[in-house]
N, C-alpha and C. Protein backbone atom coordinates (compact mmCIF):
# COMPACT_ATOMS: atom_id res chain seq x y z
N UNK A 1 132.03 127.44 65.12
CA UNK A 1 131.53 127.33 66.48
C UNK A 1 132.48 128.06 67.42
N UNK A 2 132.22 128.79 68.46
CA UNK A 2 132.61 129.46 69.16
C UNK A 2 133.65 128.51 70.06
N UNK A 3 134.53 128.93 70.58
CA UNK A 3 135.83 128.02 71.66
C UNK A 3 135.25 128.39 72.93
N UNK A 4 134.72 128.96 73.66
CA UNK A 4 134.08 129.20 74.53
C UNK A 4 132.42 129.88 74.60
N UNK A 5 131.78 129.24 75.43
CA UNK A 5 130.77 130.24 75.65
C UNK A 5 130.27 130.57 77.05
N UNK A 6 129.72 131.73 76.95
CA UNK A 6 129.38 131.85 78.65
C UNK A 6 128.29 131.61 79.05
N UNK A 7 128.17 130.36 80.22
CA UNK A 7 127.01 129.92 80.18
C UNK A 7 126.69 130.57 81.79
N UNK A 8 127.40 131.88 81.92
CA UNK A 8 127.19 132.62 83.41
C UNK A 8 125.85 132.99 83.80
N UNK A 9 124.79 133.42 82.53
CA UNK A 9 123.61 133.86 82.44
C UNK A 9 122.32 132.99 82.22
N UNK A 10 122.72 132.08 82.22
CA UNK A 10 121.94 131.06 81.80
C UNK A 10 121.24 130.73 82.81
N UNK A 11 119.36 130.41 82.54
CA UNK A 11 118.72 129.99 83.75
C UNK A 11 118.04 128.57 83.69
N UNK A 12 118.50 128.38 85.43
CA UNK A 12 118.52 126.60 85.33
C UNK A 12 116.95 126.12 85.46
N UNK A 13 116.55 125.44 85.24
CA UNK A 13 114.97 124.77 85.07
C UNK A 13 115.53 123.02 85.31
N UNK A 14 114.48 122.74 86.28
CA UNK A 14 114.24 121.14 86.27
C UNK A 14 113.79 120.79 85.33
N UNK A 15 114.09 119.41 84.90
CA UNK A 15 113.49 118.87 83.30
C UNK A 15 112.16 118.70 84.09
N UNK A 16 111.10 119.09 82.90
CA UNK A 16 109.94 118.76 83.68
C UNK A 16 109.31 117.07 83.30
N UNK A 17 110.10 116.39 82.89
CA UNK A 17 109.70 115.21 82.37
C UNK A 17 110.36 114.00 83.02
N UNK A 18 111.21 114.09 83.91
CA UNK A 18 112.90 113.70 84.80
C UNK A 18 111.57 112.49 85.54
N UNK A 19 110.90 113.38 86.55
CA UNK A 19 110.04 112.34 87.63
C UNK A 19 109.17 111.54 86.78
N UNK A 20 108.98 111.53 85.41
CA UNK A 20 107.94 110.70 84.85
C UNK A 20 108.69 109.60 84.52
N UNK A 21 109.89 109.94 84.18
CA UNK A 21 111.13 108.89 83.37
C UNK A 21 110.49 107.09 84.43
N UNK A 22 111.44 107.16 85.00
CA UNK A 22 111.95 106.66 86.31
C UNK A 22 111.69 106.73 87.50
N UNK A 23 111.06 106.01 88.55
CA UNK A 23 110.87 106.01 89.76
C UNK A 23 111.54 104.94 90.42
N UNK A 24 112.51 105.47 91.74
CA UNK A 24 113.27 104.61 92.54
C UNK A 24 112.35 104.03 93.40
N UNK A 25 111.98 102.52 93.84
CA UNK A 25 111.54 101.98 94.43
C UNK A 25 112.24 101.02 95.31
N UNK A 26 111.96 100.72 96.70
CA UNK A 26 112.69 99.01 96.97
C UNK A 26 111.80 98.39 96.62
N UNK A 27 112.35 97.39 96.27
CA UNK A 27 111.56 95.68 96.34
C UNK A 27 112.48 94.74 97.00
N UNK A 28 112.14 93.48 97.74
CA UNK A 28 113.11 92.30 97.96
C UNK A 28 112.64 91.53 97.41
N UNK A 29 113.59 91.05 96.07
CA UNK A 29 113.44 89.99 95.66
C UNK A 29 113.60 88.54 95.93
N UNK A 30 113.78 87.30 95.99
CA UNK A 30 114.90 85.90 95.84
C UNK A 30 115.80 86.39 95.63
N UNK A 31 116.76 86.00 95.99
CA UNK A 31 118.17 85.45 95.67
C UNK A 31 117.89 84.84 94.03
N UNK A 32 117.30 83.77 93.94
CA UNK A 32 117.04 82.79 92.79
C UNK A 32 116.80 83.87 91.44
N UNK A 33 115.87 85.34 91.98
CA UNK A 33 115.26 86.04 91.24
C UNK A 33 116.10 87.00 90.29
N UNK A 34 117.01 87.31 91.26
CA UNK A 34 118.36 88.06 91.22
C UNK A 34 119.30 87.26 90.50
N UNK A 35 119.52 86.43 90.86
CA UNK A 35 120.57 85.48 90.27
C UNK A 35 120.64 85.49 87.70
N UNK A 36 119.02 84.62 88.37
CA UNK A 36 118.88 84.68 87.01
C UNK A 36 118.94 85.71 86.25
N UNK A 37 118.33 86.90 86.68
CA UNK A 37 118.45 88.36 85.70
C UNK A 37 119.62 88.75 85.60
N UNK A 38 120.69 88.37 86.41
CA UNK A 38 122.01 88.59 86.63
C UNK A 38 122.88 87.75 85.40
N UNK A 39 122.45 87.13 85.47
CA UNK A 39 123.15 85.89 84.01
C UNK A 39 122.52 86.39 83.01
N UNK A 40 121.05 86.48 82.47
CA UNK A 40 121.16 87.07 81.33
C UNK A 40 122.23 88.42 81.25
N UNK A 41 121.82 89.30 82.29
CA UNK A 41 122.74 90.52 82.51
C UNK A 41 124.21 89.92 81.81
N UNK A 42 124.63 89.06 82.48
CA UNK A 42 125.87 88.93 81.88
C UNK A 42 126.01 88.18 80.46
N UNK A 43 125.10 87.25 79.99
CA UNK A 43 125.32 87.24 78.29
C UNK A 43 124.74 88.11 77.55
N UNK A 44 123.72 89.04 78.18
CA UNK A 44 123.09 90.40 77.16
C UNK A 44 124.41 91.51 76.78
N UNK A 45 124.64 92.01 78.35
CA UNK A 45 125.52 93.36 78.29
C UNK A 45 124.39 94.12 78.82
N UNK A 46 123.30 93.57 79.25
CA UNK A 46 122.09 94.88 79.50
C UNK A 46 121.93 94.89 81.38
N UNK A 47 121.99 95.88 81.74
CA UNK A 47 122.46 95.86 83.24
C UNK A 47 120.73 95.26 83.93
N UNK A 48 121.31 94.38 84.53
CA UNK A 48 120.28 93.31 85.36
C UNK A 48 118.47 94.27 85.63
N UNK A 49 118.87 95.46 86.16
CA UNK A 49 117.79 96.32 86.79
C UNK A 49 116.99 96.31 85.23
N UNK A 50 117.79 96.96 84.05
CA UNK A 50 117.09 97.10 83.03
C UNK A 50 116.19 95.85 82.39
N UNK A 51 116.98 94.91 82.44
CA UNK A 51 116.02 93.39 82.67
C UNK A 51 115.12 93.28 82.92
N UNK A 52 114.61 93.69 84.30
CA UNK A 52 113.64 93.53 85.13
C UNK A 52 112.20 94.38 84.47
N UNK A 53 113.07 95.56 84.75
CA UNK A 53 112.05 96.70 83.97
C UNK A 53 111.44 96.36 82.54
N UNK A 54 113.02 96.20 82.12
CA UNK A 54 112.20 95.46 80.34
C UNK A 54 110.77 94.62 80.68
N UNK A 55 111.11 93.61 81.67
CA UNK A 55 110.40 92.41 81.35
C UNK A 55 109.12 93.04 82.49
N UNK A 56 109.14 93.70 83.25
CA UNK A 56 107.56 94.02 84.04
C UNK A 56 106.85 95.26 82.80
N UNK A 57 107.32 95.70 82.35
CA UNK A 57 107.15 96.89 81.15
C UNK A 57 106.12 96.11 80.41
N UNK A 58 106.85 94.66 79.54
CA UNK A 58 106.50 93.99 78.76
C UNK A 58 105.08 93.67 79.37
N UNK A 59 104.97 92.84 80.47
CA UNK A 59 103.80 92.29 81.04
C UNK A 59 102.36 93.49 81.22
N UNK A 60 103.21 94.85 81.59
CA UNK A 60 102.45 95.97 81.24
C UNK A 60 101.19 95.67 79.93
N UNK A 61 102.32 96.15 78.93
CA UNK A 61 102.05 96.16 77.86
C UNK A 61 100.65 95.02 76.99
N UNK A 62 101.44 94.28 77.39
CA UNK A 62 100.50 92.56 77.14
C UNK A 62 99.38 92.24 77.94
N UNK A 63 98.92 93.06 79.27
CA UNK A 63 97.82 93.10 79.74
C UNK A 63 98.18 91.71 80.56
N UNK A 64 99.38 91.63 81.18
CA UNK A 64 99.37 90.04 81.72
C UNK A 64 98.90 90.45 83.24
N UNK A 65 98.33 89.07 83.59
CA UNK A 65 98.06 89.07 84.70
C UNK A 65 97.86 87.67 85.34
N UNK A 66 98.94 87.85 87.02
CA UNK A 66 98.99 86.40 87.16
C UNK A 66 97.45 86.19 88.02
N UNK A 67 97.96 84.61 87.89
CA UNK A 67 97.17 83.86 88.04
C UNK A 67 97.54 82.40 89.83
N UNK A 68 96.92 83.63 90.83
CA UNK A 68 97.66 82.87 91.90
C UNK A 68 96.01 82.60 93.11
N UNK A 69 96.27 80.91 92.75
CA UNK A 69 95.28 80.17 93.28
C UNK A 69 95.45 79.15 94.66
N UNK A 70 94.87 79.96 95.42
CA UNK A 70 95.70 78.86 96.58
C UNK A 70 94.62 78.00 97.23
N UNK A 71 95.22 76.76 97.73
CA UNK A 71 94.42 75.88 98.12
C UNK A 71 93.90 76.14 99.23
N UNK A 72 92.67 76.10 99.86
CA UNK A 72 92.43 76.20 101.01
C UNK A 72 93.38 74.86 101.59
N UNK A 73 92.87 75.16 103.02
CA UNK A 73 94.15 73.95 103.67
C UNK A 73 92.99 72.66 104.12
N UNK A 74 93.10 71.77 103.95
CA UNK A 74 92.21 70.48 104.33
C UNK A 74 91.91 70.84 106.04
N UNK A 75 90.52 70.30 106.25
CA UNK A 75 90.03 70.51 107.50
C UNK A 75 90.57 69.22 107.80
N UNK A 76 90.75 69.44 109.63
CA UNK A 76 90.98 67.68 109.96
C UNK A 76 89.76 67.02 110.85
């Protein structure tokens, strides 16, 4: 293998696959929400964000879908 090479000529290209990877979003979570992914984070070794993702990925995957039923409020 060569000790140097010249990479003077070389032409640069965006990965064309980079924006599909990963998309930066905000969300505000709980505190409570944060907390917990944060503790597994710390007995996994797997950084909290990746957590999250793992686990909305998963729900992806599994076709989950919640289930949020609210009461109407009693007439008086």
């Amino acid at each position: 293998m060569k000790a140097e090479y010249d990479l003077s000529k070389m032409k640069l290209r965006k990965n064309p696959y980079a924006e599909k990877l990963k998309k930066a979003v905000t969300m505000r979570l709980s505190e409570d929400v944060i907390d917990y992914f944060k503790k597994i984070s710390d007995e996994t070794g797997v950084p909290y964000q990746r957590l999250i993702n793992l686990y909305l990925r998963d729900c992806v995957s599994q076709h989950r879908k919640i289930d949020i039923s609210w009461q109407a409020e009693p007439k008086c």
